[in-house]
N, C-alpha and C. Protein backbone atom coordinates (compact mmCIF):
# COMPACT_ATOMS: atom_id res chain seq x y z
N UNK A 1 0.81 -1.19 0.00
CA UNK A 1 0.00 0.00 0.00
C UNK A 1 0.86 1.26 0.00
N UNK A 2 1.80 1.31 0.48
CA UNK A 2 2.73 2.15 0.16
C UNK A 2 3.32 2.91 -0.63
N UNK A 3 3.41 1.91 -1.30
CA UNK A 3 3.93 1.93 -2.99
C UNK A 3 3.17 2.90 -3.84
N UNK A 4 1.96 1.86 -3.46
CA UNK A 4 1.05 2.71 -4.21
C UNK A 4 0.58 4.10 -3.79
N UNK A 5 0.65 4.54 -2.96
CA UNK A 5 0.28 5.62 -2.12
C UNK A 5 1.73 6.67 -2.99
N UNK A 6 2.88 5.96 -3.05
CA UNK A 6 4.40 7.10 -3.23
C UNK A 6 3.98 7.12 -4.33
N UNK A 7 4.04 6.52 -5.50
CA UNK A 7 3.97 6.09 -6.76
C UNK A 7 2.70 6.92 -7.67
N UNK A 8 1.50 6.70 -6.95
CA UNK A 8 0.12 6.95 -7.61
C UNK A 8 0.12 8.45 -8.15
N UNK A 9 0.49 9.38 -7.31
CA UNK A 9 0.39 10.73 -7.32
C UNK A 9 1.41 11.88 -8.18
N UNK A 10 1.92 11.26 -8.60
CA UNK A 10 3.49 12.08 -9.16
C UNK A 10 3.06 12.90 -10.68
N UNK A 11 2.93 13.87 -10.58
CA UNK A 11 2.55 14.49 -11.71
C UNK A 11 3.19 14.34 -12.92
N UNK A 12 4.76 14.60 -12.55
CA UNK A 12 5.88 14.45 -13.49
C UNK A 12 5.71 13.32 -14.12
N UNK A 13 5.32 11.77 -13.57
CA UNK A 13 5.12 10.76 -14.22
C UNK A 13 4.08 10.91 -15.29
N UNK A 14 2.92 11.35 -15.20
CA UNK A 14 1.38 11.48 -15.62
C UNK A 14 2.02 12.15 -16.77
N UNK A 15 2.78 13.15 -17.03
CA UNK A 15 2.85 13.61 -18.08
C UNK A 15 3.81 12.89 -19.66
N UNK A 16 4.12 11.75 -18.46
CA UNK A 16 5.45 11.26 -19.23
C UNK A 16 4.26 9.76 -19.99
N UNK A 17 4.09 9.56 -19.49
CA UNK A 17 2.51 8.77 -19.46
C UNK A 17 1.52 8.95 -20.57
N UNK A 18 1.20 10.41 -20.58
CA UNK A 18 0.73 10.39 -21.71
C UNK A 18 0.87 10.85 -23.22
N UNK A 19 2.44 11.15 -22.84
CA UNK A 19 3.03 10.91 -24.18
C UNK A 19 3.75 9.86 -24.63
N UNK A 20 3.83 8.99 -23.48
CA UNK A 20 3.68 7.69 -24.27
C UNK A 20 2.24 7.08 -24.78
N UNK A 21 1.81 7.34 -24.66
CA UNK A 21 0.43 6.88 -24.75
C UNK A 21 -0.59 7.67 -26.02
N UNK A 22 0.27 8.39 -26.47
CA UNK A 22 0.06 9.51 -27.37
C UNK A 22 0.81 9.16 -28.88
N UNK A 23 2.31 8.56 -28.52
CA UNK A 23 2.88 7.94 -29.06
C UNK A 23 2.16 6.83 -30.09
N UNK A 24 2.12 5.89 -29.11
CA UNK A 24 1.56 4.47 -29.08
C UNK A 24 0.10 4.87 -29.85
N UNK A 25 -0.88 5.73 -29.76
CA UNK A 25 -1.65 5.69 -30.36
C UNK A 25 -1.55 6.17 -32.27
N UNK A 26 -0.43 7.35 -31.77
CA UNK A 26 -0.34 7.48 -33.17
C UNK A 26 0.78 6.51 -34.23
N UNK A 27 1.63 5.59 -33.73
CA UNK A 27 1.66 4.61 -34.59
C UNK A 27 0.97 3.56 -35.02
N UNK A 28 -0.09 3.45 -33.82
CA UNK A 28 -0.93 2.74 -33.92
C UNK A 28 -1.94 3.44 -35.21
N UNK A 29 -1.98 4.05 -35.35
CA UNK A 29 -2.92 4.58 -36.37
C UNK A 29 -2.09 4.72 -37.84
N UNK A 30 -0.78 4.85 -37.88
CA UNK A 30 0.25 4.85 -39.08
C UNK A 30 0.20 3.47 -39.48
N UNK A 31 0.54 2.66 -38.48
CA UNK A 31 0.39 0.90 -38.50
C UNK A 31 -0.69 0.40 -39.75
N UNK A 32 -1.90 0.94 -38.95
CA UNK A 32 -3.50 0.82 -39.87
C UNK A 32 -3.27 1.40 -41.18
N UNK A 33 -2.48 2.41 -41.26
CA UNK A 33 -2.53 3.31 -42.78
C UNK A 33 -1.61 2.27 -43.37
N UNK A 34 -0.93 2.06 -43.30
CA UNK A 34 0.62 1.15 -43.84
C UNK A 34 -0.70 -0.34 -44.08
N UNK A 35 -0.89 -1.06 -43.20
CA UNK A 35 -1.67 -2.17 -43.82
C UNK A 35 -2.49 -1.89 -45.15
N UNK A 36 -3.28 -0.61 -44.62
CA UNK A 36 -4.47 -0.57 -45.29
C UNK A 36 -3.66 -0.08 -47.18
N UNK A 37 -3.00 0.22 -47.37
CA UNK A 37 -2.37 0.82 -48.57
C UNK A 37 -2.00 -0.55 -49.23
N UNK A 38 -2.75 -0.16 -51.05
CA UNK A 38 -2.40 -1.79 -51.85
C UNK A 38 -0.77 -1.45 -52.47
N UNK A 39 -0.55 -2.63 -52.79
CA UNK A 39 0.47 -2.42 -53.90
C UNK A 39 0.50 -1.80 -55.08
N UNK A 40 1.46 -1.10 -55.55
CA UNK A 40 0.84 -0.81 -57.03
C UNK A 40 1.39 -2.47 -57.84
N UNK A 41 2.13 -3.31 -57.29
CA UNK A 41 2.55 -4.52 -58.21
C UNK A 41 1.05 -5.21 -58.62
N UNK A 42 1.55 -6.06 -59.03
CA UNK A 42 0.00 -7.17 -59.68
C UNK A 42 0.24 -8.39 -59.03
N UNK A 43 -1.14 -8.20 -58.52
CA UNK A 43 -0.99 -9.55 -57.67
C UNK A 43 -0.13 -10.99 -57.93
N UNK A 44 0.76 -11.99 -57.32
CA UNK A 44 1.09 -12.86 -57.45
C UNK A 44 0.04 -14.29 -57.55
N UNK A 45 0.36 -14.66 -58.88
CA UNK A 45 -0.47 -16.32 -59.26
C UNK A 45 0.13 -17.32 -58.93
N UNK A 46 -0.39 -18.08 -57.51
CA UNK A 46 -0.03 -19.46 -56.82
C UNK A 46 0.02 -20.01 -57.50
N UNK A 47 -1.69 -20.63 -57.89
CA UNK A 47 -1.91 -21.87 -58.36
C UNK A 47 -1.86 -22.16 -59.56
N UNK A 48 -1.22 -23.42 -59.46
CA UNK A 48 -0.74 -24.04 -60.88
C UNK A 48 -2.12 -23.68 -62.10
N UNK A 49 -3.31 -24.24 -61.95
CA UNK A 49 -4.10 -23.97 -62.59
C UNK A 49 -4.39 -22.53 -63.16
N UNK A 50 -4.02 -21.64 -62.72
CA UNK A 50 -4.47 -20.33 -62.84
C UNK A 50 -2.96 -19.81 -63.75
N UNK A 51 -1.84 -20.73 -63.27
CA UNK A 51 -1.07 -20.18 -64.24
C UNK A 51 -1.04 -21.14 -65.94
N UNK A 52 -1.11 -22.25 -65.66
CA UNK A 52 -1.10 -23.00 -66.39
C UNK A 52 -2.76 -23.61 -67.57
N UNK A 53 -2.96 -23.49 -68.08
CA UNK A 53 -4.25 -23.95 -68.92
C UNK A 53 -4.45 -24.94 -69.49
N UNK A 54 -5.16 -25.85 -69.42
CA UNK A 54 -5.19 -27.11 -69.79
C UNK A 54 -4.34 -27.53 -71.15
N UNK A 55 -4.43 -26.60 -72.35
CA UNK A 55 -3.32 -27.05 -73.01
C UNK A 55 -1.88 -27.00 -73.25
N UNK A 56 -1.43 -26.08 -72.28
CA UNK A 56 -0.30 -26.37 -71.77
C UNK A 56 0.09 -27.69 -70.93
N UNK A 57 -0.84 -27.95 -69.98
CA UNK A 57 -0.77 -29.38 -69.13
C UNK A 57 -0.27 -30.70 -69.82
N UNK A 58 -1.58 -30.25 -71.19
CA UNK A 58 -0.94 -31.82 -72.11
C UNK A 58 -0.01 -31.56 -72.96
N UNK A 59 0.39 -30.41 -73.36
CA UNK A 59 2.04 -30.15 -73.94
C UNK A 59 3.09 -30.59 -72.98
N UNK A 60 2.91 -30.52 -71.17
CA UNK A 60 3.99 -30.84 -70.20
C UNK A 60 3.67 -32.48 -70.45
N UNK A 61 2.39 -32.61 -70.52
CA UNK A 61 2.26 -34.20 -70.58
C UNK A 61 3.52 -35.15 -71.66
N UNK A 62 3.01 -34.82 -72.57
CA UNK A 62 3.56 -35.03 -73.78
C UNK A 62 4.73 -34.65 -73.87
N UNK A 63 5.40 -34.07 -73.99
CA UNK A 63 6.67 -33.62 -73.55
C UNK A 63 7.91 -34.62 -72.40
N UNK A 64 6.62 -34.95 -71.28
CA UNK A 64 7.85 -35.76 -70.90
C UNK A 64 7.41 -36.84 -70.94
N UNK A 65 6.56 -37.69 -71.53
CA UNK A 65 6.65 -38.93 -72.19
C UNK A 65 7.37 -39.14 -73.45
N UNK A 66 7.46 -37.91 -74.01
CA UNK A 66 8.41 -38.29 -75.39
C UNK A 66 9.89 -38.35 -74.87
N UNK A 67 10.54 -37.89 -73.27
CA UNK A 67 11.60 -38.05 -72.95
C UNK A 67 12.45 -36.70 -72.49
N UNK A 68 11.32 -35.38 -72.24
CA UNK A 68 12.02 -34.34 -71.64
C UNK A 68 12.19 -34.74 -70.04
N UNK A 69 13.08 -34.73 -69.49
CA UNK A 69 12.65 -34.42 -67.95
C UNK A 69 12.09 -33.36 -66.84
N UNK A 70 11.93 -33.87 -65.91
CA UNK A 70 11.28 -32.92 -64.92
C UNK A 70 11.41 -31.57 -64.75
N UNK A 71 13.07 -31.67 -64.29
CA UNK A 71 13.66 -30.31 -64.31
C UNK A 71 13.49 -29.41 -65.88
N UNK A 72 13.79 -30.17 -66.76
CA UNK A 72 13.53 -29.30 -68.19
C UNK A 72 12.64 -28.44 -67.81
N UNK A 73 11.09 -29.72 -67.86
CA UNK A 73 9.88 -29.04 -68.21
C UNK A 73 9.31 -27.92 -66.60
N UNK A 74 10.24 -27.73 -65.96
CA UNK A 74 9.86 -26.98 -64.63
C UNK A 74 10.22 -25.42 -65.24
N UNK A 75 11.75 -25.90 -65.80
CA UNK A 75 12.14 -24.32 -66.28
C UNK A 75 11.46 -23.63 -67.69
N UNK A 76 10.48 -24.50 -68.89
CA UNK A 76 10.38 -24.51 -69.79
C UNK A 76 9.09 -23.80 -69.28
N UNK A 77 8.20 -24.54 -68.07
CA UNK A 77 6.64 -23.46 -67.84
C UNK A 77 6.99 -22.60 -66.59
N UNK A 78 8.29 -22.20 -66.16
CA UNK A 78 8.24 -21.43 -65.07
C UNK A 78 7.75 -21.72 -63.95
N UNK A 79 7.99 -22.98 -63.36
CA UNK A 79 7.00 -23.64 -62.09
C UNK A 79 7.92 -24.59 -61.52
N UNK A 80 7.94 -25.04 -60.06
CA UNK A 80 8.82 -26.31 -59.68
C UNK A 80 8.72 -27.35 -60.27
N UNK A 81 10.12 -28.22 -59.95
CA UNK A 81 10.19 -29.49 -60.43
C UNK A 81 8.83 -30.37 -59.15
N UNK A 82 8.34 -29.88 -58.13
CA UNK A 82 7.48 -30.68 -57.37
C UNK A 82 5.74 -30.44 -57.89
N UNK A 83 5.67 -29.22 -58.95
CA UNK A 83 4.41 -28.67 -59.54
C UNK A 83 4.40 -29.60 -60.43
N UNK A 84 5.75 -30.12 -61.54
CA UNK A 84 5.70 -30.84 -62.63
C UNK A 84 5.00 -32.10 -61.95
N UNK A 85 5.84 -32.78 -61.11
CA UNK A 85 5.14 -34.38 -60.49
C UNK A 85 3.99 -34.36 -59.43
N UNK A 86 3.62 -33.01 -59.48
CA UNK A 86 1.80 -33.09 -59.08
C UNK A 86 1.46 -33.10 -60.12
N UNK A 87 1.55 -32.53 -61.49
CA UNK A 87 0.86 -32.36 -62.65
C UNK A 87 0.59 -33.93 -63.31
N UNK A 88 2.02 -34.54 -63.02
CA UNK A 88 1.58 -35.69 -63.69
C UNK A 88 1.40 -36.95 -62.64
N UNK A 89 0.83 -36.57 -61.63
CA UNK A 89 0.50 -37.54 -60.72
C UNK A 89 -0.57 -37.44 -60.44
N UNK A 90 -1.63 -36.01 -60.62
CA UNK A 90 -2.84 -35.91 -60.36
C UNK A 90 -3.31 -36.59 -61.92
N UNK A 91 -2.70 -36.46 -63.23
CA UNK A 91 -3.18 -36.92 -64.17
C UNK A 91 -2.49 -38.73 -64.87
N UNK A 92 -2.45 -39.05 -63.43
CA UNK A 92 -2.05 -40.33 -63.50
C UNK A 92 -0.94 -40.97 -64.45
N UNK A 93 -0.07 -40.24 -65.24
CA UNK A 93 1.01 -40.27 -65.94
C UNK A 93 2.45 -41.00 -64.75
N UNK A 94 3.07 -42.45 -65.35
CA UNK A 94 3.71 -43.27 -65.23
C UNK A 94 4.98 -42.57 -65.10
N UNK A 95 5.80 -42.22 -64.06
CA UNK A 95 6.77 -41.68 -63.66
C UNK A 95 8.12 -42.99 -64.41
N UNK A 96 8.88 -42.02 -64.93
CA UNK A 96 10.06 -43.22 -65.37
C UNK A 96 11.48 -43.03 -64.30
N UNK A 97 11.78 -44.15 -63.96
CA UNK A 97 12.80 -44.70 -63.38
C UNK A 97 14.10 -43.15 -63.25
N UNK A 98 14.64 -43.10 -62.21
CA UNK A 98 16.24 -42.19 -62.62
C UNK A 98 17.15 -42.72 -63.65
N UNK A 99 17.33 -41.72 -64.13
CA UNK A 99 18.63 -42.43 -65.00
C UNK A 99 18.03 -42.50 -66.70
N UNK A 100 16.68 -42.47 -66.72
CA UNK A 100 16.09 -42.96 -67.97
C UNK A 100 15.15 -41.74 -68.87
């Protein structure tokens, strides 16, 4: 109780107080402006589908059944070598051996 009794009353503090607190609100409000502002870039395209169009898919198809590999056809559509073997694993295409 003491403490609080020395502590509670100090003017000099109160003022220091609420410019922190003055602070804190107005970055807090710069914070909000900074989120809230778009990019001028163009949005980034995840998904394979959205970059890729079905006839591209069966050009990657085709392509590496005639004997391109993975890595080729990753750098050839701009996408990972792990996008290529979802592509041809969701479309059930026969993965060939290393080496071949």
């Amino acid at each position: 109780m003491d403490l609080l009794s020395a502590y509670s009353k100090r003017l000099d503090l109160v003022s220091s107080l609420v410019n922190a607190m003055d602070l804190l609100r107005s970055e807090e409000r710069w914070a909000a402006l900074r989120r809230s502002v778009r990019s001028d870039c163009a949005p980034r395209v995840w998904r394979i589908s959205d970059r890729l169009d079905e006839a591209a898919v069966s050009t990657l198809i085709a392509s590496y059944r005639s004997g391109v590999t993975a890595v080729e056809l990753a750098k050839r559509f701009d996408i990972s070598k792990s996008s290529v073997k979802r592509i041809l694993r969701e479309r059930s295409v026969r993965r060939r051996a290393l080496g071949r």
